[in-house]
PDB file of N, CA and C in Angstrom:
ATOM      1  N   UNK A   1     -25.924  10.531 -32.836  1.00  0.00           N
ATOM      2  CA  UNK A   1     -25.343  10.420 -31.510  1.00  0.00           C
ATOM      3  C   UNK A   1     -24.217   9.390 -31.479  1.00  0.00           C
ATOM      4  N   UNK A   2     -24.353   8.178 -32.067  1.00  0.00           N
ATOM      5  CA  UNK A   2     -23.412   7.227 -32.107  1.00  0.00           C
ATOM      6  C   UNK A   2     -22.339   7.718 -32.854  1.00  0.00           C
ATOM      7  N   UNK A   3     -22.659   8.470 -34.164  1.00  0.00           N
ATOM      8  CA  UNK A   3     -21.648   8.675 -34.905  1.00  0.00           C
ATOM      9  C   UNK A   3     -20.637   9.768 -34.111  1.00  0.00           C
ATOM     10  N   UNK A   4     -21.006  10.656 -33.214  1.00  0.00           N
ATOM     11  CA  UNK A   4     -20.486  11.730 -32.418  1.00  0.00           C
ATOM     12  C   UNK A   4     -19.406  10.783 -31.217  1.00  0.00           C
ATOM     13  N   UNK A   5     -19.743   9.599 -30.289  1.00  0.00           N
ATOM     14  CA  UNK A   5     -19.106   9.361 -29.183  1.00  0.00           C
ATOM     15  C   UNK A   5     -18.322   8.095 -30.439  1.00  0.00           C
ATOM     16  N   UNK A   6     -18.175   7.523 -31.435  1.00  0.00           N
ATOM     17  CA  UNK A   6     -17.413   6.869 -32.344  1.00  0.00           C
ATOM     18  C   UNK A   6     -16.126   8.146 -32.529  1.00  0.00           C
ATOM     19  N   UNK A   7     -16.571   8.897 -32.979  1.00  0.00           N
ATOM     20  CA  UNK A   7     -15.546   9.910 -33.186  1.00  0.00           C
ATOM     21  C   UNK A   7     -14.600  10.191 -32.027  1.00  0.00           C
ATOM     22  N   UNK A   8     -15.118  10.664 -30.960  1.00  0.00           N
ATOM     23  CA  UNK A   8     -14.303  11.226 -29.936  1.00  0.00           C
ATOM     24  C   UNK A   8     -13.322  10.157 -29.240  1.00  0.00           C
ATOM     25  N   UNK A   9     -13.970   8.660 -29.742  1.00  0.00           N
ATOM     26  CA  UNK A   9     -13.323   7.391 -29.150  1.00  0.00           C
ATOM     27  C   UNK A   9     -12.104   7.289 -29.849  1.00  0.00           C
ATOM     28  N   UNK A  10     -12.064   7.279 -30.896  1.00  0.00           N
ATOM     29  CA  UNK A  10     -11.330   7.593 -32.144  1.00  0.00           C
ATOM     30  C   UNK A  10     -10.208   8.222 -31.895  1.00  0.00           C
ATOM     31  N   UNK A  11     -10.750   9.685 -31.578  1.00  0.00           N
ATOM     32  CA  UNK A  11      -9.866  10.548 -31.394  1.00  0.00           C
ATOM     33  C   UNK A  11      -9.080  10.410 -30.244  1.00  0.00           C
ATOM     34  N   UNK A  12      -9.656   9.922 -29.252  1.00  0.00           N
ATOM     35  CA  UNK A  12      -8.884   9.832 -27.581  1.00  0.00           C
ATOM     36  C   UNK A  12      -7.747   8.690 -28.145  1.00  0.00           C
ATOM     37  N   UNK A  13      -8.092   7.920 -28.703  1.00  0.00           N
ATOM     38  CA  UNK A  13      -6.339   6.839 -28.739  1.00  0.00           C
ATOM     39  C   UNK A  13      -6.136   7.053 -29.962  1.00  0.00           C
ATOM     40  N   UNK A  14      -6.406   7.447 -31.007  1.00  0.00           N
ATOM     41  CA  UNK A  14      -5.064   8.404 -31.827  1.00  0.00           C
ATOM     42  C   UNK A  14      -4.335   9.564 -30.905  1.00  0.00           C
ATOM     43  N   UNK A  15      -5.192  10.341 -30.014  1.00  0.00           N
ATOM     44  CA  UNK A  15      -4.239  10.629 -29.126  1.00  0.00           C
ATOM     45  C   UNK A  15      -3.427  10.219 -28.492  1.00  0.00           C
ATOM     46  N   UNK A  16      -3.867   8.768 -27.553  1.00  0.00           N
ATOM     47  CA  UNK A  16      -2.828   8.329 -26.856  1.00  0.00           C
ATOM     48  C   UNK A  16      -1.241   7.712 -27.693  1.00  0.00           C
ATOM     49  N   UNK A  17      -2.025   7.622 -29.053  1.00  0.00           N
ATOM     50  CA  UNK A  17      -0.985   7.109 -29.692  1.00  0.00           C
ATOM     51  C   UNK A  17       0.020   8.440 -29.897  1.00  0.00           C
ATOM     52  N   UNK A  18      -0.503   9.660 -30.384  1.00  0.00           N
ATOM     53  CA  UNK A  18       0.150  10.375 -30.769  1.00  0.00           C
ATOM     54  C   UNK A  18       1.100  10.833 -29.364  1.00  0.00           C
ATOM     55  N   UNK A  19       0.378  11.207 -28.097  1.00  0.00           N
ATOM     56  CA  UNK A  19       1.154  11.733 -26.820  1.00  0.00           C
ATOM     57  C   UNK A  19       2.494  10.373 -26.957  1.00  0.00           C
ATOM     58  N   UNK A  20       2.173   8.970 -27.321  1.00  0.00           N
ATOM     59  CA  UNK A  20       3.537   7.955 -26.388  1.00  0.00           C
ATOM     60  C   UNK A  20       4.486   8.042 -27.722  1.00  0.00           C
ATOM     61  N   UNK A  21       4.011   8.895 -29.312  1.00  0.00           N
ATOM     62  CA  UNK A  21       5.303   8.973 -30.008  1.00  0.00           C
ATOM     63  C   UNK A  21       5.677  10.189 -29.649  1.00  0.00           C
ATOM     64  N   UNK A  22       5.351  11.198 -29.142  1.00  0.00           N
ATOM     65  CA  UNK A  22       5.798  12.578 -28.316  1.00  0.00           C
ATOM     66  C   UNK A  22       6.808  12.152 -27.619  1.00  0.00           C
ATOM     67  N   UNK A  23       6.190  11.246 -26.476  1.00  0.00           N
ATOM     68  CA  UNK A  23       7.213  10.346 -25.210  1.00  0.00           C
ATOM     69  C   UNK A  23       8.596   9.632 -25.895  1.00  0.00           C
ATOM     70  N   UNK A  24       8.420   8.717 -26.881  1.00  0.00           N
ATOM     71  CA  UNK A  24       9.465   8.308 -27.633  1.00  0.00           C
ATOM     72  C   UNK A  24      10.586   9.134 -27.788  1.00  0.00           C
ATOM     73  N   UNK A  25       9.820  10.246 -28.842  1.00  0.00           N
ATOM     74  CA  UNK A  25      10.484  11.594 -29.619  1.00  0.00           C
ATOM     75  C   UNK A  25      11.372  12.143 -28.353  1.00  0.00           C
ATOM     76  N   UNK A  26      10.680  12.496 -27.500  1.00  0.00           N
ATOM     77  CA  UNK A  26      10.918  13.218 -26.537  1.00  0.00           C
ATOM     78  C   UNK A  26      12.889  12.505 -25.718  1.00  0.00           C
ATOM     79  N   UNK A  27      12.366  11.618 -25.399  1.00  0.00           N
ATOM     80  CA  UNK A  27      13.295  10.464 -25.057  1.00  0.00           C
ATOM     81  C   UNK A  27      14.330  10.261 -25.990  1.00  0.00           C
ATOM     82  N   UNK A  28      14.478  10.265 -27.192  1.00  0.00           N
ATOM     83  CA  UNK A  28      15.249   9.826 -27.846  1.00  0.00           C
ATOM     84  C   UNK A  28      16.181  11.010 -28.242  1.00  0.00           C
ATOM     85  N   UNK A  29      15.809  12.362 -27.794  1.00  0.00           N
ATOM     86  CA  UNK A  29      16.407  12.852 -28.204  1.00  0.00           C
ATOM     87  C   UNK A  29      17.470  13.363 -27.275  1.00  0.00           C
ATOM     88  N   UNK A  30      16.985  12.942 -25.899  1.00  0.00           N
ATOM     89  CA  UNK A  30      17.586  12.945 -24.532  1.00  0.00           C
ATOM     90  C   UNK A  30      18.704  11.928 -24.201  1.00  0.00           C
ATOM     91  N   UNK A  31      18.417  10.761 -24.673  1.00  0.00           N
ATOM     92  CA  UNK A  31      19.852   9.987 -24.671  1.00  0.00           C
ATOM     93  C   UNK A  31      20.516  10.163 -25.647  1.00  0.00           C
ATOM     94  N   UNK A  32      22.053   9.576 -25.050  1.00  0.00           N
ATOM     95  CA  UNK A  32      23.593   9.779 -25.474  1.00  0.00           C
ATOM     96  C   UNK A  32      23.416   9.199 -27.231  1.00  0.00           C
ATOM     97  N   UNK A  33      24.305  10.063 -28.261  1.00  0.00           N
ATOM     98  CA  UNK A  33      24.051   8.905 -29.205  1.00  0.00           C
ATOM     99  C   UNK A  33      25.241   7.706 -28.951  1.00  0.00           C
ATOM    100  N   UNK A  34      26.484   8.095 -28.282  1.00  0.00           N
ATOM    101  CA  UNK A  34      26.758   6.652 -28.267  1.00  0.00           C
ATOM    102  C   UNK A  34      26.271   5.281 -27.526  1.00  0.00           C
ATOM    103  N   UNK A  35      25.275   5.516 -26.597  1.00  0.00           N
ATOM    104  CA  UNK A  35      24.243   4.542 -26.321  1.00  0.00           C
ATOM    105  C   UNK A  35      23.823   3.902 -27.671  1.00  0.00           C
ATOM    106  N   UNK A  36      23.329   4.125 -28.794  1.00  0.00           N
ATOM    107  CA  UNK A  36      22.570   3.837 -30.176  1.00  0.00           C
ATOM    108  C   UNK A  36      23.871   3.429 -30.846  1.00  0.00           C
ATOM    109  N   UNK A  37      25.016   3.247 -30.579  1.00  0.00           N
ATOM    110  CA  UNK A  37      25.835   2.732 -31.447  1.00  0.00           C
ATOM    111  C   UNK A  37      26.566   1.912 -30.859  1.00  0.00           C
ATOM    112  N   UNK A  38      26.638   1.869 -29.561  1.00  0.00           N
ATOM    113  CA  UNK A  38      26.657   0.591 -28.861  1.00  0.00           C
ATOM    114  C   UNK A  38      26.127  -0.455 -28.132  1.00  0.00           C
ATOM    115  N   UNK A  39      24.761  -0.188 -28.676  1.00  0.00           N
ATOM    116  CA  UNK A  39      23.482  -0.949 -28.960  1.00  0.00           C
ATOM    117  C   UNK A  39      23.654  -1.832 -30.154  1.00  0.00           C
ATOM    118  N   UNK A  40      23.940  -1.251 -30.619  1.00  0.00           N
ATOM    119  CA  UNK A  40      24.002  -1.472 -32.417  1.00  0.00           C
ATOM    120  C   UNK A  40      22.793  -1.589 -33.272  1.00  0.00           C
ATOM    121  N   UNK A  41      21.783  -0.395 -32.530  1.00  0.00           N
ATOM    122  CA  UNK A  41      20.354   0.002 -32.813  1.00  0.00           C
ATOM    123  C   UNK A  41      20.561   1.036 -33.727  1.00  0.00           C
ATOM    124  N   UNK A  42      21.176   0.877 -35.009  1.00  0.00           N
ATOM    125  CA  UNK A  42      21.343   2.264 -35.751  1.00  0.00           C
ATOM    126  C   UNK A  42      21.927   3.205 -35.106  1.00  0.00           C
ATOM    127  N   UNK A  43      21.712   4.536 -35.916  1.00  0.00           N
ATOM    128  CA  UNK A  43      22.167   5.592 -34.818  1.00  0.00           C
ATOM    129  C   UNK A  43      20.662   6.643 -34.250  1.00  0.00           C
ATOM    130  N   UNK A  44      21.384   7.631 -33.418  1.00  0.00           N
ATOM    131  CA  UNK A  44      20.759   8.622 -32.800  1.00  0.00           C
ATOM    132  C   UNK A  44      19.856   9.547 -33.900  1.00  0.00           C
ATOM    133  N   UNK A  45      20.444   9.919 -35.195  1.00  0.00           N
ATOM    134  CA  UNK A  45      19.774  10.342 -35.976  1.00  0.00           C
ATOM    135  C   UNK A  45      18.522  10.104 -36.901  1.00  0.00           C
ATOM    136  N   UNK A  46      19.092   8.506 -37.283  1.00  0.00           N
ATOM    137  CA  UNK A  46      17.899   7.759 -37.691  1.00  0.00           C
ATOM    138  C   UNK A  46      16.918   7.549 -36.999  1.00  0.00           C
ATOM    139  N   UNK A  47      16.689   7.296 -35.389  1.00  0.00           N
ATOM    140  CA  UNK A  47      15.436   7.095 -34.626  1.00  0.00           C
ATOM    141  C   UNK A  47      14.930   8.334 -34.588  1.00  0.00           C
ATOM    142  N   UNK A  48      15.504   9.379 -34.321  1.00  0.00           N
ATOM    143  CA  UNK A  48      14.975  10.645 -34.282  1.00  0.00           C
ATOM    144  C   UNK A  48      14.003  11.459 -35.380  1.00  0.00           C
ATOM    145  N   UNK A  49      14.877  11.241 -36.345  1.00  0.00           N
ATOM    146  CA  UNK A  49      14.316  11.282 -37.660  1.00  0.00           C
ATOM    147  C   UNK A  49      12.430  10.330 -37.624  1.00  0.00           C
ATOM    148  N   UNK A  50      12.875   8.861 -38.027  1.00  0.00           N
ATOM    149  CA  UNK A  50      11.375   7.861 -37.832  1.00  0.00           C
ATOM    150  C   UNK A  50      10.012   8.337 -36.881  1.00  0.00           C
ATOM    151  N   UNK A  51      11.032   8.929 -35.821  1.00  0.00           N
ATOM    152  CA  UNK A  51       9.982   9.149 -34.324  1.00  0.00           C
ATOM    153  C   UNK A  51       9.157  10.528 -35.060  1.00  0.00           C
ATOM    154  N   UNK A  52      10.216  11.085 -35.170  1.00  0.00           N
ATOM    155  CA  UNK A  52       9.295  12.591 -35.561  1.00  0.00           C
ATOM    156  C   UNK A  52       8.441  12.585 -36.890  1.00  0.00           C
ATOM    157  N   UNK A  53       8.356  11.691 -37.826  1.00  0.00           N
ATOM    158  CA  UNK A  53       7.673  11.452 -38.871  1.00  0.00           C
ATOM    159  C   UNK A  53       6.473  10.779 -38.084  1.00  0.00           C
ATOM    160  N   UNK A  54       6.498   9.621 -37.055  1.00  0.00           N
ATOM    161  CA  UNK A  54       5.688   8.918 -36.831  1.00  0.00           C
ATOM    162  C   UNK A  54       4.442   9.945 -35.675  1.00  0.00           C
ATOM    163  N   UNK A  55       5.628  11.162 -35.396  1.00  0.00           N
ATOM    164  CA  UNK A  55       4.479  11.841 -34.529  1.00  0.00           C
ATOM    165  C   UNK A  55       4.242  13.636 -35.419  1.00  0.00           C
ATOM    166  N   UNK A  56       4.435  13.580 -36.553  1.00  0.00           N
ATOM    167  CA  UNK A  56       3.954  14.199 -37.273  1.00  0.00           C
ATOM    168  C   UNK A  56       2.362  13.770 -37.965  1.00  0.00           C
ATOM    169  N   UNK A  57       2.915  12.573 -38.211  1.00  0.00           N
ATOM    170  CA  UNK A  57       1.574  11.780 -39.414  1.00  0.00           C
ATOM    171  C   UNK A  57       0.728  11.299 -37.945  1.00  0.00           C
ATOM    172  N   UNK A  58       1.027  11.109 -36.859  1.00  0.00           N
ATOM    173  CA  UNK A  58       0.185  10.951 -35.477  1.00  0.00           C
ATOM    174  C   UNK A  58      -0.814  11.553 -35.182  1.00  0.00           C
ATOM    175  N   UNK A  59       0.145  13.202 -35.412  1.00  0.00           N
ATOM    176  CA  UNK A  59      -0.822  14.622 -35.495  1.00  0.00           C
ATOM    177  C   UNK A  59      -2.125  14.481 -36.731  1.00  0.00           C
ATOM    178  N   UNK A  60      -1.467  14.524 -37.545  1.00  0.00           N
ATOM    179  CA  UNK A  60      -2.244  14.507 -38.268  1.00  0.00           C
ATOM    180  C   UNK A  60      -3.404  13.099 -38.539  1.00  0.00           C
ATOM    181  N   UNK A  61      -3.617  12.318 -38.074  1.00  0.00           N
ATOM    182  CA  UNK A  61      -4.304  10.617 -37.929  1.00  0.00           C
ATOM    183  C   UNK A  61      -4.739  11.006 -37.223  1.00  0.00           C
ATOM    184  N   UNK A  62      -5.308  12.505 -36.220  1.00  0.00           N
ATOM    185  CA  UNK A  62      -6.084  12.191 -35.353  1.00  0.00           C
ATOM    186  C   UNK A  62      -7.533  12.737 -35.759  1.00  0.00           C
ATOM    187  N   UNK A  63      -8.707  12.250 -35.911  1.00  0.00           N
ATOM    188  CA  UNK A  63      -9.874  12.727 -36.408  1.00  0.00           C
ATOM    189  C   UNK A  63     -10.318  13.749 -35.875  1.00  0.00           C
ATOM    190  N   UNK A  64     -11.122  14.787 -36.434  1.00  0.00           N
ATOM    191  CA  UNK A  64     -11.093  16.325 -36.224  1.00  0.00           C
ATOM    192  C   UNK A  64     -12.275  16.506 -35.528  1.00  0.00           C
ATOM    193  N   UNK A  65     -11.975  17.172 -34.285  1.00  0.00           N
ATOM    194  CA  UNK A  65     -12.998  16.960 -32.924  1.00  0.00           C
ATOM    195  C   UNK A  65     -12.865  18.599 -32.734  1.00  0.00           C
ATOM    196  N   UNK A  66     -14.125  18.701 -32.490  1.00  0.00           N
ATOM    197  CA  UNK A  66     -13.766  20.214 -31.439  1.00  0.00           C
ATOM    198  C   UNK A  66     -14.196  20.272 -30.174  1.00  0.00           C
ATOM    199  N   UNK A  67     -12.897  20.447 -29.340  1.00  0.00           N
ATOM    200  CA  UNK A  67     -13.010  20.690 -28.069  1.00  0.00           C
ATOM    201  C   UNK A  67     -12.778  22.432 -27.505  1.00  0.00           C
ATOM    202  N   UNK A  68     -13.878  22.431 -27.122  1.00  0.00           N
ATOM    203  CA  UNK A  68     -13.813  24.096 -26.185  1.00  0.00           C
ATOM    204  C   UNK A  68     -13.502  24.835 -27.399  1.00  0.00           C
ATOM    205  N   UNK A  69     -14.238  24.384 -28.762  1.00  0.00           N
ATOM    206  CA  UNK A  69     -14.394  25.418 -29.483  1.00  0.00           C
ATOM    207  C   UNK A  69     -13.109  25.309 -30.526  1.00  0.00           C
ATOM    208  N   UNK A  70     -12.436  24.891 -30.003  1.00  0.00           N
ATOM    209  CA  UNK A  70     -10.995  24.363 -31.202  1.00  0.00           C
ATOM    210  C   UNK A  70     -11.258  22.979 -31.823  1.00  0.00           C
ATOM    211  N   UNK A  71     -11.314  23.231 -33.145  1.00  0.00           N
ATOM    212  CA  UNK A  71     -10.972  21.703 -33.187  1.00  0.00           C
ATOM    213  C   UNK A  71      -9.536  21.161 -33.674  1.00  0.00           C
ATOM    214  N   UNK A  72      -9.241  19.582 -33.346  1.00  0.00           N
ATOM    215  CA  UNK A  72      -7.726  19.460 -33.212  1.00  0.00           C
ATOM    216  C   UNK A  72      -8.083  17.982 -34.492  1.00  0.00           C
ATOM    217  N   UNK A  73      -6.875  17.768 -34.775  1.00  0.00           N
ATOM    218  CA  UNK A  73      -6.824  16.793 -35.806  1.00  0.00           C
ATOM    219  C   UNK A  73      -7.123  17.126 -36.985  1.00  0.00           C
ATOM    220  N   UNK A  74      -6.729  15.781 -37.947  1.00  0.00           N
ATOM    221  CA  UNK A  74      -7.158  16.279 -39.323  1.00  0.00           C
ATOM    222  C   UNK A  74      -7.823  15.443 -40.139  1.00  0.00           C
ATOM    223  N   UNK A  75      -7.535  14.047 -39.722  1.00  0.00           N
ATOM    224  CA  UNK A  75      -8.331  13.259 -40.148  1.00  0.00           C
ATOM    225  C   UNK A  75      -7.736  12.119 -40.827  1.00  0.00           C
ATOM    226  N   UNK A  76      -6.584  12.067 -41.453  1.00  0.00           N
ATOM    227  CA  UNK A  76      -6.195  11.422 -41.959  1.00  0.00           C
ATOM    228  C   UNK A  76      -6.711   9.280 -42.118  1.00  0.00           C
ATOM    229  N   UNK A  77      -6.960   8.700 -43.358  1.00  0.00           N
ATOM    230  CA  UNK A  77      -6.793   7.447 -42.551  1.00  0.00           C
ATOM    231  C   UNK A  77      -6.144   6.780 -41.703  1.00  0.00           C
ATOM    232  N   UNK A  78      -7.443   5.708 -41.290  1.00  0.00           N
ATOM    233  CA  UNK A  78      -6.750   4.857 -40.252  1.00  0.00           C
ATOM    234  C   UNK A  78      -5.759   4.359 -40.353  1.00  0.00           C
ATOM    235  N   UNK A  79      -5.096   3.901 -41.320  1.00  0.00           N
ATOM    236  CA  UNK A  79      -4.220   2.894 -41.203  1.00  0.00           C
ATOM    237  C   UNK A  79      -2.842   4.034 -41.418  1.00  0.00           C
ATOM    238  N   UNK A  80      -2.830   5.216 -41.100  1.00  0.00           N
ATOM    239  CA  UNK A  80      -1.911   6.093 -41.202  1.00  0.00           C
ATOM    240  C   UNK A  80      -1.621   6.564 -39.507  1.00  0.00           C
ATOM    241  N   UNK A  81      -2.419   6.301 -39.022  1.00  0.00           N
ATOM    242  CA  UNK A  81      -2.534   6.416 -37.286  1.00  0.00           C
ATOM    243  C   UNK A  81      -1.803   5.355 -37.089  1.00  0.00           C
ATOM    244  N   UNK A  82      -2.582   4.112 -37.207  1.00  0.00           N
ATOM    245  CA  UNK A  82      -1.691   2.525 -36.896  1.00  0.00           C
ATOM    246  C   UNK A  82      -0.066   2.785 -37.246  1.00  0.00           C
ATOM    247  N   UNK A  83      -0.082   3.367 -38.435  1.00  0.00           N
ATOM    248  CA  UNK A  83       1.655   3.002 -38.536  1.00  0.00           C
ATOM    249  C   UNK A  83       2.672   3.839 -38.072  1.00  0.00           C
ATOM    250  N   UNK A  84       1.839   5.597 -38.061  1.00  0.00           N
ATOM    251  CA  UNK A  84       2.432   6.504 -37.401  1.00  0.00           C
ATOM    252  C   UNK A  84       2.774   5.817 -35.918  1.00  0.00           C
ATOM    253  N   UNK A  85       2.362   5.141 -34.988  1.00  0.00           N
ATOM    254  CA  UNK A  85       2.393   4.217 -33.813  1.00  0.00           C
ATOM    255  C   UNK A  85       3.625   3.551 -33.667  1.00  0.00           C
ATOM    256  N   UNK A  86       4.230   2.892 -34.810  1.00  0.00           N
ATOM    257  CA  UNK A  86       4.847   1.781 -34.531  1.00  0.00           C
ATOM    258  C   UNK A  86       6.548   2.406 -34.497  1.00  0.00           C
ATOM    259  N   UNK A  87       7.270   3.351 -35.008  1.00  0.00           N
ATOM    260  CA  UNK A  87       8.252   3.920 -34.640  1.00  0.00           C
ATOM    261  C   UNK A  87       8.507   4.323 -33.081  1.00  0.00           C
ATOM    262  N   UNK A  88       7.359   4.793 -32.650  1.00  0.00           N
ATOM    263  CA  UNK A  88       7.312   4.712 -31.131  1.00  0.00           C
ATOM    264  C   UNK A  88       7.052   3.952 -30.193  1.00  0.00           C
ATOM    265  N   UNK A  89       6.631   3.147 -30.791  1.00  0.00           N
ATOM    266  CA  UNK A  89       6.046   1.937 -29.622  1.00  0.00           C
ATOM    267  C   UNK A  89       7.575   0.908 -30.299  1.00  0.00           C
ATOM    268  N   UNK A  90       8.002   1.231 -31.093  1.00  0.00           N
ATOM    269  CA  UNK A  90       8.996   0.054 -31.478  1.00  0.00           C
ATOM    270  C   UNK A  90      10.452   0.729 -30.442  1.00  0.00           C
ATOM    271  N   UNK A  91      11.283   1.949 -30.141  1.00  0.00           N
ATOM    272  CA  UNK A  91      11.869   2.510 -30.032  1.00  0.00           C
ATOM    273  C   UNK A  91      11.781   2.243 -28.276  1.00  0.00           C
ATOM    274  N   UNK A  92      10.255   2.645 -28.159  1.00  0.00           N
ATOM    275  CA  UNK A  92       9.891   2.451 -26.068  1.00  0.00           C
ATOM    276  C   UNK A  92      10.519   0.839 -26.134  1.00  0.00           C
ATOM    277  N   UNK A  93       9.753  -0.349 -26.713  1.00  0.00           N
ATOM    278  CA  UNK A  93       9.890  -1.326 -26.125  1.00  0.00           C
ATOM    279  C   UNK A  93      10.999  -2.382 -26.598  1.00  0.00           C
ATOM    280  N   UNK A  94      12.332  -2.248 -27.820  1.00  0.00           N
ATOM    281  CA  UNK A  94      13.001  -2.881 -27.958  1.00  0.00           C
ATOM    282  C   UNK A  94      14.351  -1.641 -28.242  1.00  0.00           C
ATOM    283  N   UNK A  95      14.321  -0.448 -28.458  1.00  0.00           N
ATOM    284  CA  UNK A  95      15.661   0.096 -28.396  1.00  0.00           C
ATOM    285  C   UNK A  95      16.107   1.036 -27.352  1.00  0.00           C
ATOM    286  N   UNK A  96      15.021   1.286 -26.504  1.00  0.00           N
ATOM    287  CA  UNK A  96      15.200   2.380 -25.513  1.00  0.00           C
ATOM    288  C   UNK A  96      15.920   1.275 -24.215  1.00  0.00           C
ATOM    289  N   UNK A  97      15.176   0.203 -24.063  1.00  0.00           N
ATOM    290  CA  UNK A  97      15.826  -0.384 -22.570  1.00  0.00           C
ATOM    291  C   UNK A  97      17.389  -0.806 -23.479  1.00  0.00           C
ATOM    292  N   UNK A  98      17.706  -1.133 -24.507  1.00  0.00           N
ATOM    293  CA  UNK A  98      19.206  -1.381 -24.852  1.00  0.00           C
ATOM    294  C   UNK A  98      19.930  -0.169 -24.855  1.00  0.00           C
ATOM    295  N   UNK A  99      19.599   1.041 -25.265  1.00  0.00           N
ATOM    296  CA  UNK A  99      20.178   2.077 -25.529  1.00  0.00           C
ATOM    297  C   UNK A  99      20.678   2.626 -23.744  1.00  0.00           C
ATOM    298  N   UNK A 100      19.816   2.348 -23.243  1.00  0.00           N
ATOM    299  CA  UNK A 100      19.615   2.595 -21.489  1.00  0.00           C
ATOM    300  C   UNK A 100      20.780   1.302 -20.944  1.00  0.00           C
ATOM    301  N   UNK A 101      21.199   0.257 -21.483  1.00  0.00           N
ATOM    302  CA  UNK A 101      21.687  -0.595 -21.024  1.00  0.00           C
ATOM    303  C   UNK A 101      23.480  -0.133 -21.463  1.00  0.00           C
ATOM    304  N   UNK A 102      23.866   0.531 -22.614  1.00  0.00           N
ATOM    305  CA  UNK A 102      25.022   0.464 -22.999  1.00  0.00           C
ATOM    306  C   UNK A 102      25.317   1.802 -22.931  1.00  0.00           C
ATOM    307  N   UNK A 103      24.730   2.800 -22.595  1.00  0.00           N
ATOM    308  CA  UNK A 103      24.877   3.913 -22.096  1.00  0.00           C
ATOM    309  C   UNK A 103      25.920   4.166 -21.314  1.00  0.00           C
ATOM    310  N   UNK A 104      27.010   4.619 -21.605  1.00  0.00           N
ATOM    311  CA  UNK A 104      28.089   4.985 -19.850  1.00  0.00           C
ATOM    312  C   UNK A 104      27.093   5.854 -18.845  1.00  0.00           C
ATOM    313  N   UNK A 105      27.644   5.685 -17.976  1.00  0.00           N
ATOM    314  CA  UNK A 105      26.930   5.759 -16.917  1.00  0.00           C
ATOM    315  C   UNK A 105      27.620   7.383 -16.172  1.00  0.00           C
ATOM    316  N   UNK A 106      26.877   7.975 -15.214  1.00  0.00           N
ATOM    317  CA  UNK A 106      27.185   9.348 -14.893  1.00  0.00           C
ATOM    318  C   UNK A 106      27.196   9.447 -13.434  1.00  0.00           C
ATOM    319  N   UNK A 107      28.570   9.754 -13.223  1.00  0.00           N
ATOM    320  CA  UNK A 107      28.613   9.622 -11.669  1.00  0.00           C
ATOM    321  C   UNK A 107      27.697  10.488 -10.916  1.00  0.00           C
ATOM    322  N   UNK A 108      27.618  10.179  -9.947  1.00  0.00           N
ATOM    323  CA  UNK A 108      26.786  11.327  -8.898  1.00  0.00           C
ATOM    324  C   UNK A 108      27.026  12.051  -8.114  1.00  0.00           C
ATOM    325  N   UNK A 109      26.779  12.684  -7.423  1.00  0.00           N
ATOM    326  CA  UNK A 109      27.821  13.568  -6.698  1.00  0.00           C
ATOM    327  C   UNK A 109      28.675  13.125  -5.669  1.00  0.00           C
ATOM    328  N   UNK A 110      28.505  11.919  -5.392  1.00  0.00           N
ATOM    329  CA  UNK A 110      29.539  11.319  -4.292  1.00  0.00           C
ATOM    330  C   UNK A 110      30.288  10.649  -4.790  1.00  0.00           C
ATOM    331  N   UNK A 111      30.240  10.436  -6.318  1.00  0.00           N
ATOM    332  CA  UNK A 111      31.257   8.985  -6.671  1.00  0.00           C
ATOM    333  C   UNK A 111      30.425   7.837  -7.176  1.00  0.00           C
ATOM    334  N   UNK A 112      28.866   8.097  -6.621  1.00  0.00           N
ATOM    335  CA  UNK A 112      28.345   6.684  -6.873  1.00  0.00           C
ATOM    336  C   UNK A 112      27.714   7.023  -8.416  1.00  0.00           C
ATOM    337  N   UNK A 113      26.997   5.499  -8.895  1.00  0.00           N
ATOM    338  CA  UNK A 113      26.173   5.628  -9.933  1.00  0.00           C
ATOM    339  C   UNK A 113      24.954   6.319  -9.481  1.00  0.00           C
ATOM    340  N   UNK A 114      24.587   6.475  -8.523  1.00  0.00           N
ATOM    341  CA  UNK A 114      22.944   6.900  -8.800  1.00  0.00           C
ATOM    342  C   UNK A 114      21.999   5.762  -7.877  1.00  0.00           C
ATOM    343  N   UNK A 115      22.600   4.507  -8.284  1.00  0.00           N
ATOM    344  CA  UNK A 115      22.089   3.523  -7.694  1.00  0.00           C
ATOM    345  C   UNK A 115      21.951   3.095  -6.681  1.00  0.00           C
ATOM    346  N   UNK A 116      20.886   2.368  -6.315  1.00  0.00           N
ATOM    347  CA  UNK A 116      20.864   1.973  -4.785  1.00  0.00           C
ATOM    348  C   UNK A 116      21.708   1.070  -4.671  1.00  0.00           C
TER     349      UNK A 116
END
């Protein structure tokens, strides 16, 4: 019994890890690349590239559960989950608000930024 709700615990935040390098991935591929080069955060290709490795090996780091008859994950070690993590959690919290900061900006339909 323990060994069963260990597992699924497991599995729920290798998920969460894997859904916020999705979010990363997702994001990064949505901003400008000259945002990333006038950041001077590398470029657009290289994060893209890292993110999608980190939520490939994500996929796969997540321990193999079956829900409703599917099971998802594969199992991989832990410490392959942990690092699959850090391209995305590195990208959300030190290159995305710069990339967001040097970004030109897109008028709106009246002329304004967008902004209040």
């Amino acid at each position: 019994m323990a060994f069963t709700i260990q597992t699924y615990v497991f599995a729920l935040l290798f998920l969460v890890g894997f859904l916020l390098s999705v979010w990363a991935f997702a994001d990064a591929v949505r901003r400008p690349a000259v945002g990333f080069t006038n950041a001077e955060k590398r470029t657009k290709p290289f994060w893209v590239a890292i993110i999608a490795a980190g939520v490939f090996f994500g996929y796969l780091a997540i321990p193999p559960v079956s829900i409703f008859g599917f099971v998802i994950g594969f199992g991989l070690p832990l410490l392959f989950g942990l690092i699959a993590v850090l391209p995305g959690a590195i990208y959300l919290a030190d290159v995305k608000p710069e990339v967001i900061r040097f970004s030109p900006r897109r008028p709106g339909p009246s002329g304004s930024s967008g902004r209040w």
